[in-house]
N, C-alpha and C. Protein backbone atom coordinates (compact mmCIF):
# COMPACT_ATOMS: atom_id res chain seq x y z
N UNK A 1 27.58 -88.48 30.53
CA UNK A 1 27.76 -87.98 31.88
C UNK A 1 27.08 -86.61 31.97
N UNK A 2 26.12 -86.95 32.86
CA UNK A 2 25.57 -85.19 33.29
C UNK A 2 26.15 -84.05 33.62
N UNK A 3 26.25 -82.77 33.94
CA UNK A 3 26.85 -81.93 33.48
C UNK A 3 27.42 -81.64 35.39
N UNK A 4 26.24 -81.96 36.38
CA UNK A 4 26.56 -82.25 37.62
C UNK A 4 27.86 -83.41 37.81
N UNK A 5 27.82 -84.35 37.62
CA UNK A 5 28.62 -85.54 37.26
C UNK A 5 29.71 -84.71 37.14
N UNK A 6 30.14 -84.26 35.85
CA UNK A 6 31.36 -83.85 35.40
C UNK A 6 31.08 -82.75 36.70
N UNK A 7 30.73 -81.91 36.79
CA UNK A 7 31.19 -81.05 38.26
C UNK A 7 31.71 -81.60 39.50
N UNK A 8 31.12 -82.73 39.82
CA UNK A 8 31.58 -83.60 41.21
C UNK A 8 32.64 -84.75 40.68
N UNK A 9 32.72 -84.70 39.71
CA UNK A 9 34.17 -85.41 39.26
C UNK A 9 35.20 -84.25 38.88
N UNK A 10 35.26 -83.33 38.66
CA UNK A 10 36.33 -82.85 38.47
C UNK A 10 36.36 -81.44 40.19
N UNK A 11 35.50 -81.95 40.99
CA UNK A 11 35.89 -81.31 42.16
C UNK A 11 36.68 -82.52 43.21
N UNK A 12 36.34 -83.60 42.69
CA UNK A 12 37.46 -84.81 43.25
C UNK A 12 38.54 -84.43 43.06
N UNK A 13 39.12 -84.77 41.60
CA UNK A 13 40.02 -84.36 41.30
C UNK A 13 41.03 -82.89 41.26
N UNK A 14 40.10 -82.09 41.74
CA UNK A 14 40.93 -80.79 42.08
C UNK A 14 41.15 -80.79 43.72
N UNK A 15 40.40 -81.79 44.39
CA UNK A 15 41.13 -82.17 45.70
C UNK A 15 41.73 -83.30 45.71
N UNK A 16 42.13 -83.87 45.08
CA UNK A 16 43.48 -84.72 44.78
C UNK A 16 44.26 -84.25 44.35
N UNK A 17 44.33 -83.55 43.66
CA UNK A 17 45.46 -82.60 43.21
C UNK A 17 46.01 -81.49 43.87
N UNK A 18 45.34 -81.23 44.85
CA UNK A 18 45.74 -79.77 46.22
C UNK A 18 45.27 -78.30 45.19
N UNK A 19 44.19 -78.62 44.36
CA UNK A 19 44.05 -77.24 43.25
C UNK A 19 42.89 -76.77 44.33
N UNK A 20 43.55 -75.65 45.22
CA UNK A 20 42.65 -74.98 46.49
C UNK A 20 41.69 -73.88 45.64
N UNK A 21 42.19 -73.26 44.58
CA UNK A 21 41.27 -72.06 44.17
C UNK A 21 40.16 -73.03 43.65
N UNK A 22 40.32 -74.14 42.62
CA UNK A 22 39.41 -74.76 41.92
C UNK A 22 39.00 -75.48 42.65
N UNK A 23 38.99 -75.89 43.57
CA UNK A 23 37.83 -76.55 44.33
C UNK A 23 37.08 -75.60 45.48
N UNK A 24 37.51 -74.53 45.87
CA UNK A 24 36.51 -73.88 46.50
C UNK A 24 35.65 -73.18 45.05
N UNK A 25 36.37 -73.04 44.37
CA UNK A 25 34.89 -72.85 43.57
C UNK A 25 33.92 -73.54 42.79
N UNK A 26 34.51 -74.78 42.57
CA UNK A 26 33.33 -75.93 42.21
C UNK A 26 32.66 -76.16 43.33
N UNK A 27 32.84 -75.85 44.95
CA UNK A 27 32.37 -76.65 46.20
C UNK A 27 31.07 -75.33 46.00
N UNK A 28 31.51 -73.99 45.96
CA UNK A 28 30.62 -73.29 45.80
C UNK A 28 29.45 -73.47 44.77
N UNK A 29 30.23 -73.83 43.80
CA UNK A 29 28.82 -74.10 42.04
C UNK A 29 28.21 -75.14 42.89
N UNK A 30 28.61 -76.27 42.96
CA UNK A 30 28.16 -77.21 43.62
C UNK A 30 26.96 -76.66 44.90
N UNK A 31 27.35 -76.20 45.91
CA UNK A 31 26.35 -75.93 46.92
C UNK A 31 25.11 -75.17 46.07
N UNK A 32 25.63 -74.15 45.56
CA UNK A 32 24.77 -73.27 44.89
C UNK A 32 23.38 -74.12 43.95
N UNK A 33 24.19 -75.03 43.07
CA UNK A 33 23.13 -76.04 42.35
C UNK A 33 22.40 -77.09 43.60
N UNK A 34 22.46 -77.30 44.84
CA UNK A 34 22.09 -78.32 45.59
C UNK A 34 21.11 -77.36 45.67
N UNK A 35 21.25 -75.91 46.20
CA UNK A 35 20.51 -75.29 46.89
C UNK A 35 19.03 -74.95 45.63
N UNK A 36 19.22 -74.80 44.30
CA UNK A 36 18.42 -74.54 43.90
C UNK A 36 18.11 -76.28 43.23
N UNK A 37 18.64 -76.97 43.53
CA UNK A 37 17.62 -78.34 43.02
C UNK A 37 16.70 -78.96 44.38
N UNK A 38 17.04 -78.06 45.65
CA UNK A 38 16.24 -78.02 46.41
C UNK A 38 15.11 -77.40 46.14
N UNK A 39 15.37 -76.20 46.11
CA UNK A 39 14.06 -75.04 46.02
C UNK A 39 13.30 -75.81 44.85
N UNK A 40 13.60 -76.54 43.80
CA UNK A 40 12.49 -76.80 42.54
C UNK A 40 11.98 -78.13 43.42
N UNK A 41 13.03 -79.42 43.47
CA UNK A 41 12.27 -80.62 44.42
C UNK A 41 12.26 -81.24 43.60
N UNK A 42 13.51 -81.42 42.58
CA UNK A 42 13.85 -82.16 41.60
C UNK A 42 15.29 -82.14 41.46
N UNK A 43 15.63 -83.04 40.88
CA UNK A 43 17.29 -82.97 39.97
C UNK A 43 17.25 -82.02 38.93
N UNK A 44 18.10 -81.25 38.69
CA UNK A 44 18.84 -79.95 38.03
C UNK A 44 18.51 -81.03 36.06
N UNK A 45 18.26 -80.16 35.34
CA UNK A 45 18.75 -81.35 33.76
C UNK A 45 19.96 -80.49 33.73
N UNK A 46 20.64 -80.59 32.40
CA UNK A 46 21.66 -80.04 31.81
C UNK A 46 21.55 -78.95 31.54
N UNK A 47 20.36 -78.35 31.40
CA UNK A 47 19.77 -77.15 30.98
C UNK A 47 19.60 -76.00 32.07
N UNK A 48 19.07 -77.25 33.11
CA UNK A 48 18.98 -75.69 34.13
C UNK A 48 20.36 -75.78 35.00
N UNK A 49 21.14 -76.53 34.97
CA UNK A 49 22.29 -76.53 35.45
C UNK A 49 23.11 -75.20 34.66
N UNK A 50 23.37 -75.38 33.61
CA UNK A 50 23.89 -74.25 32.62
C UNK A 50 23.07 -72.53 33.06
N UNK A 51 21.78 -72.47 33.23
CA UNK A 51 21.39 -71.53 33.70
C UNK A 51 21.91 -71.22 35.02
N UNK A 52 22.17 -71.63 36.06
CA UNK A 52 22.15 -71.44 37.13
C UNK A 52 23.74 -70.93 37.21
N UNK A 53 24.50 -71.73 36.36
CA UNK A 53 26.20 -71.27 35.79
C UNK A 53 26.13 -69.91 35.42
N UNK A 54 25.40 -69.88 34.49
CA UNK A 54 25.04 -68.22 34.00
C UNK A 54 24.68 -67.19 34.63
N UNK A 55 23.94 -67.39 35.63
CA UNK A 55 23.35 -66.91 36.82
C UNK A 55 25.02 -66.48 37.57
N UNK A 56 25.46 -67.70 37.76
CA UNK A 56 26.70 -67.37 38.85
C UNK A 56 27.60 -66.13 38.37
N UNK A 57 27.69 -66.96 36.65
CA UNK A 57 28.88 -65.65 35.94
C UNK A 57 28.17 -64.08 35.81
N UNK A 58 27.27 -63.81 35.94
CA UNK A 58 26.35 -62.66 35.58
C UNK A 58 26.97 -61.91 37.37
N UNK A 59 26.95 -62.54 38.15
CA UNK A 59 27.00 -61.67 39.49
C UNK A 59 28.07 -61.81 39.77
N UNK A 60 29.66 -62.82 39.18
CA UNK A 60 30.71 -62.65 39.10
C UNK A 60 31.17 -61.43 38.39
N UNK A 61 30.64 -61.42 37.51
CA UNK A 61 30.54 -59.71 36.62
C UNK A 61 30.25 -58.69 37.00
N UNK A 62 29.17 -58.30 37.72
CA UNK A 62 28.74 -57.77 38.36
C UNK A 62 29.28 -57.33 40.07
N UNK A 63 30.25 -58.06 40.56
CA UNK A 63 30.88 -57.68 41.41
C UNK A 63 32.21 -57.66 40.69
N UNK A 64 32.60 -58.15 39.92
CA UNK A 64 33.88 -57.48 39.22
C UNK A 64 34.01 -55.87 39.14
N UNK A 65 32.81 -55.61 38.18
CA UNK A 65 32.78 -54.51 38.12
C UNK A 65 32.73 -53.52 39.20
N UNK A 66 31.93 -53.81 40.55
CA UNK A 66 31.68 -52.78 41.94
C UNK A 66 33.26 -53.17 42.31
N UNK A 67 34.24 -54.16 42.01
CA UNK A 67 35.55 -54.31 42.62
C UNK A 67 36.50 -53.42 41.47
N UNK A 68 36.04 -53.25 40.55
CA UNK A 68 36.61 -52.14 39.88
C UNK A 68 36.74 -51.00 40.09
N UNK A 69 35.39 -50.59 40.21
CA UNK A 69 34.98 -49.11 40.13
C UNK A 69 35.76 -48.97 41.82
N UNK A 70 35.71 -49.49 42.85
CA UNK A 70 36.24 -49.40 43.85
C UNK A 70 37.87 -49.35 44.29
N UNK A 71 38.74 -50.13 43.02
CA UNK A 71 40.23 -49.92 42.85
C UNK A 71 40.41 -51.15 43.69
N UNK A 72 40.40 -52.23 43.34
CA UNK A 72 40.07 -53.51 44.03
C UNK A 72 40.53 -54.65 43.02
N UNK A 73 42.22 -54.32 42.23
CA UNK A 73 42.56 -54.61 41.28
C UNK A 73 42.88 -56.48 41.68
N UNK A 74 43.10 -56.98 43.27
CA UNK A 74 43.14 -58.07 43.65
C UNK A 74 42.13 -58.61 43.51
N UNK A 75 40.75 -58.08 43.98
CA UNK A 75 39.40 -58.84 43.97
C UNK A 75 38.88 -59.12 42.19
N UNK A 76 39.14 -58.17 41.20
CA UNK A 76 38.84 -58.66 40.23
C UNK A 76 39.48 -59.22 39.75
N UNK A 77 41.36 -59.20 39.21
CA UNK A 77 41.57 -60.98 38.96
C UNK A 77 41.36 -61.70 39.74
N UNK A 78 40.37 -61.98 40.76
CA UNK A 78 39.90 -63.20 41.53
C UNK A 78 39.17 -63.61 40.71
N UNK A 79 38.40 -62.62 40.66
CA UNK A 79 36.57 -62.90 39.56
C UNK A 79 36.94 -63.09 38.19
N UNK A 80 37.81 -62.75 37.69
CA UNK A 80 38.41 -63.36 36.47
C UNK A 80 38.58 -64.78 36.40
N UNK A 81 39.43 -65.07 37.59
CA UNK A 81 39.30 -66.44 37.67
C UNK A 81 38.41 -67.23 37.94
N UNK A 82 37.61 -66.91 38.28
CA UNK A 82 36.63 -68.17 39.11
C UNK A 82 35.54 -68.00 37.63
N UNK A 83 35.51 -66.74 37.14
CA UNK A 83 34.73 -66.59 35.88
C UNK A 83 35.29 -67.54 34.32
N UNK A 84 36.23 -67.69 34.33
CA UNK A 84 36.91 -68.47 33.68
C UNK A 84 36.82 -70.05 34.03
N UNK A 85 36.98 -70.40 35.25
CA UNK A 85 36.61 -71.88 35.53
C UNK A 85 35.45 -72.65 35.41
N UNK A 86 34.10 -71.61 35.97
CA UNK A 86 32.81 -71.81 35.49
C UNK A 86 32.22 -71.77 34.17
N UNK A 87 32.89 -71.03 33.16
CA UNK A 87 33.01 -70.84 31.80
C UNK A 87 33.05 -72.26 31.05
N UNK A 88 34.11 -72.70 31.39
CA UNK A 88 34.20 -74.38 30.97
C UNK A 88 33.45 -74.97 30.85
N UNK A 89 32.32 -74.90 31.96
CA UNK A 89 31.28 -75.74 31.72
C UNK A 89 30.00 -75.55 31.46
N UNK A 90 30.00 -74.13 30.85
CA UNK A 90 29.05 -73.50 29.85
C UNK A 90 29.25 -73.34 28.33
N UNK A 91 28.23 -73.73 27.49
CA UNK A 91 28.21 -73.75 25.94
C UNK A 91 28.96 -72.51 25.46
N UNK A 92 29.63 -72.76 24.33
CA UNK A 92 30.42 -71.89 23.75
C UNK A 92 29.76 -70.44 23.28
N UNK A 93 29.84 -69.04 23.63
CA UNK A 93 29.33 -67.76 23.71
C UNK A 93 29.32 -67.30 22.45
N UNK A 94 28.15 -66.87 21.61
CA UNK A 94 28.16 -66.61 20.55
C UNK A 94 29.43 -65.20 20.41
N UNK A 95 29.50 -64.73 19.43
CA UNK A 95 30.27 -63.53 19.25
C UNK A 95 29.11 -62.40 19.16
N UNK A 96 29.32 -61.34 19.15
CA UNK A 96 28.51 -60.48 18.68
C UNK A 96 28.39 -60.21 17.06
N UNK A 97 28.79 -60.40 16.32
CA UNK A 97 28.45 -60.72 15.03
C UNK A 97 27.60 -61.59 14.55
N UNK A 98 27.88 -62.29 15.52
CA UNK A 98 26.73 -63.74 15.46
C UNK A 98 25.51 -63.53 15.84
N UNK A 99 25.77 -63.05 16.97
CA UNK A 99 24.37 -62.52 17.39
C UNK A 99 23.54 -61.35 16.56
N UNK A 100 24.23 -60.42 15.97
CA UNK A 100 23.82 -59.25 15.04
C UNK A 100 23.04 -60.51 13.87
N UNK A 101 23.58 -60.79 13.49
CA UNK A 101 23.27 -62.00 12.43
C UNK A 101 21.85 -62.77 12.80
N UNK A 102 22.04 -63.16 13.49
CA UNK A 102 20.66 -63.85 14.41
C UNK A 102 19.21 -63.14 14.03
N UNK A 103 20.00 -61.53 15.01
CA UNK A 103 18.94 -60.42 14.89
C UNK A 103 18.00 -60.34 13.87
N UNK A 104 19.44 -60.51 13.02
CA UNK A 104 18.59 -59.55 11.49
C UNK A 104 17.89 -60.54 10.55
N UNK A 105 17.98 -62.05 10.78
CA UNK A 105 17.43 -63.07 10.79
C UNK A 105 15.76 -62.99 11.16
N UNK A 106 16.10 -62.75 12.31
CA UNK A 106 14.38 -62.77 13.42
C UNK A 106 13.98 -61.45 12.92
N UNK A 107 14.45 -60.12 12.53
CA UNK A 107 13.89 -59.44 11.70
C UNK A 107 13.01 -59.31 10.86
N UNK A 108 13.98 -59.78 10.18
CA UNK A 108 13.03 -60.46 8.34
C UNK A 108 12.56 -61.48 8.54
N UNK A 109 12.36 -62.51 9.18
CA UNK A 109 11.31 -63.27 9.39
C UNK A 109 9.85 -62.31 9.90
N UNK A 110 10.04 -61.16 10.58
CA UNK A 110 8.94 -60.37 11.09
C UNK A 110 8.37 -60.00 10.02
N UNK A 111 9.40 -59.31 9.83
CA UNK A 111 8.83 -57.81 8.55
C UNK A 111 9.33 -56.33 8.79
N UNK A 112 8.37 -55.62 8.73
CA UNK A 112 8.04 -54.65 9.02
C UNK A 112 8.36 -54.26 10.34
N UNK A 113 9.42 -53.81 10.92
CA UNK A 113 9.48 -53.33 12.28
C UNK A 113 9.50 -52.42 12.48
N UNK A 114 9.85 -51.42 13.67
CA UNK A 114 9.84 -50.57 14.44
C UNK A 114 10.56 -50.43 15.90
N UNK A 115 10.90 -49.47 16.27
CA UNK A 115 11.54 -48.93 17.46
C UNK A 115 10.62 -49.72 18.41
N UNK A 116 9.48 -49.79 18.36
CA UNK A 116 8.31 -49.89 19.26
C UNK A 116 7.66 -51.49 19.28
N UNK A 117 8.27 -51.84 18.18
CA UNK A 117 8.95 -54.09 18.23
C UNK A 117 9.88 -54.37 19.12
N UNK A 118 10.49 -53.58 19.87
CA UNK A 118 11.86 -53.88 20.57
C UNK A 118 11.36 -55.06 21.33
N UNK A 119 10.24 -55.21 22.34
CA UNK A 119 9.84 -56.10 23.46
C UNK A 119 9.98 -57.48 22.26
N UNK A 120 8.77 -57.29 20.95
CA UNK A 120 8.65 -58.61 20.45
C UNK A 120 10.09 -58.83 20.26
N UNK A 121 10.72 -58.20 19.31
CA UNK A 121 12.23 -58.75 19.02
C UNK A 121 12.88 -59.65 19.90
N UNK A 122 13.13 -58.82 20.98
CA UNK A 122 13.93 -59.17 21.84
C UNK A 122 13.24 -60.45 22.76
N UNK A 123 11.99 -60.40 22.52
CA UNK A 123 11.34 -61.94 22.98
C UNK A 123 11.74 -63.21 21.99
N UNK A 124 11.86 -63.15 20.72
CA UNK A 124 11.91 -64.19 19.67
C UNK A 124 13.50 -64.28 19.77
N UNK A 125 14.18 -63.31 19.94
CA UNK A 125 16.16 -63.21 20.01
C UNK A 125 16.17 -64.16 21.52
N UNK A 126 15.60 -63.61 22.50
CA UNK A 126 15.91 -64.25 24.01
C UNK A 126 15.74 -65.56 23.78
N UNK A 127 14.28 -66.20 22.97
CA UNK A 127 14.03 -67.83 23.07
C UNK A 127 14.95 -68.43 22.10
N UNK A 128 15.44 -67.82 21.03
CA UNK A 128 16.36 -68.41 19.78
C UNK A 128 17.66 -68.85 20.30
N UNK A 129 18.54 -67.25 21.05
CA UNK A 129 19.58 -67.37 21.89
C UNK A 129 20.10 -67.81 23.17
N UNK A 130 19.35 -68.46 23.78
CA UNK A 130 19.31 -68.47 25.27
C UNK A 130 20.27 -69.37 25.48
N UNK A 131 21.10 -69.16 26.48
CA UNK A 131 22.29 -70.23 26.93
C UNK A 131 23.55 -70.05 25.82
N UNK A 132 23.15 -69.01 24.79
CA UNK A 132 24.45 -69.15 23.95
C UNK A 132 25.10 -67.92 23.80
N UNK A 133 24.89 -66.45 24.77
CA UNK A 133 25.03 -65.43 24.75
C UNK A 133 24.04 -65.09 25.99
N UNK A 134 24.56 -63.42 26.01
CA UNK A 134 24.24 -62.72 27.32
C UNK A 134 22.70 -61.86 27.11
N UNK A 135 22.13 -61.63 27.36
CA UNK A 135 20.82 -60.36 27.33
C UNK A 135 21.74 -59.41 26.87
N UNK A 136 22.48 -58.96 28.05
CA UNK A 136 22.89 -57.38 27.49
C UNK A 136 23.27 -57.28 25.82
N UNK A 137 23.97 -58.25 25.64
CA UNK A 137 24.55 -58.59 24.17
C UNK A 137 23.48 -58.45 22.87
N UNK A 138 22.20 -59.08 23.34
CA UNK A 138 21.34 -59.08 23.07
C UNK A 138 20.71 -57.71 22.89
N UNK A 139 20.30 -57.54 23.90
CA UNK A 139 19.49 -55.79 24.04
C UNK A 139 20.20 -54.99 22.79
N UNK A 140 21.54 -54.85 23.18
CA UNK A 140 22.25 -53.92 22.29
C UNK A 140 22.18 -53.95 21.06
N UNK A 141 22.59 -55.43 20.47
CA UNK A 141 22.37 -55.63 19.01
C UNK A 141 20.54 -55.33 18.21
N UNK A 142 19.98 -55.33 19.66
CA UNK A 142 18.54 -55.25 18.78
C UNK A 142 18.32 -53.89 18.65
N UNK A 143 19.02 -52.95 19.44
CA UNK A 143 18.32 -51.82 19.39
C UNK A 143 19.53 -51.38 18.10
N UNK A 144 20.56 -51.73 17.98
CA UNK A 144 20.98 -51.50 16.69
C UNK A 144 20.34 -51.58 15.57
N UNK A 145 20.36 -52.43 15.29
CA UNK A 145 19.27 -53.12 14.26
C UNK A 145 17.98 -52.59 14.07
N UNK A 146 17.36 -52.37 15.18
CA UNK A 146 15.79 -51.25 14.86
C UNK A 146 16.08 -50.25 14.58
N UNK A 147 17.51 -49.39 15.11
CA UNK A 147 17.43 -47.83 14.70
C UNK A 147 18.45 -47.96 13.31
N UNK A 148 18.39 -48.70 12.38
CA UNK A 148 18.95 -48.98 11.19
C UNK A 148 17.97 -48.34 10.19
């Protein structure tokens, strides 16, 4: 079952069940993925479905935080939640250890680095890691790792 599939089956079932928070926000993932399997002029794979999830949680975060900094302690356990439901149906998030690990992996496969490798690094970390962790997560651990 495609990863859409399981989204429009378990937004059935959260309107059979009267689950009002979880189905306005699958109705939203949902519109959101129509709208960009429009813009390409194809069906979504599993892959860019998961991106586009990531996409969602990145600006769920991102207004968490402006609902923070603002004292908007209702609006961010909202975004907690809806960040948590979309979560489900994204691949399991590396840890940051894991990712440090990765790093120092794609490192020594290089060699010889420098402060001034950051772009390559972080190009060979982005294609290795992608869909299994965040950039920022990323960024950070590399610039660790170079100023080592």
């Amino acid at each position: 079952m495609s990863l859409i599939e399981q989204l429009k089956k378990n937004q059935l079932e959260a309107r059979k069940n009267h689950e009002k928070e979880r189905l306005s926000v699958l109705q939203v993932v949902l519109s959101v993925l129509k709208n960009e399997s429009i813009a390409k002029q194809k069906e979504l794979s599993d892959e860019e479905v998961v991106e586009v999830l990531q996409k969602q949680v990145k600006q769920l975060n991102d207004a968490m935080q402006d609902f923070a900094r603002g004292g908007r302690e209702d609006l961010v356990e909202n975004n907690k939640r809806e960040i948590s439901m979309i979560s489900e149906y994204l691949p399991e998030q590396l840890s940051e250890d894991d990712v440090l690990k990765e790093i120092e992996k794609i490192v020594a496969e290089i060699g010889d680095v420098s402060n001034s490798d950051f772009g390559r690094v972080m190009g060979l970390a982005m294609a290795q890691l992608k869909g299994r962790t965040d950039g920022n997560i990323v960024s950070k651990m590399v610039k660790q790792v170079l100023t080592k």
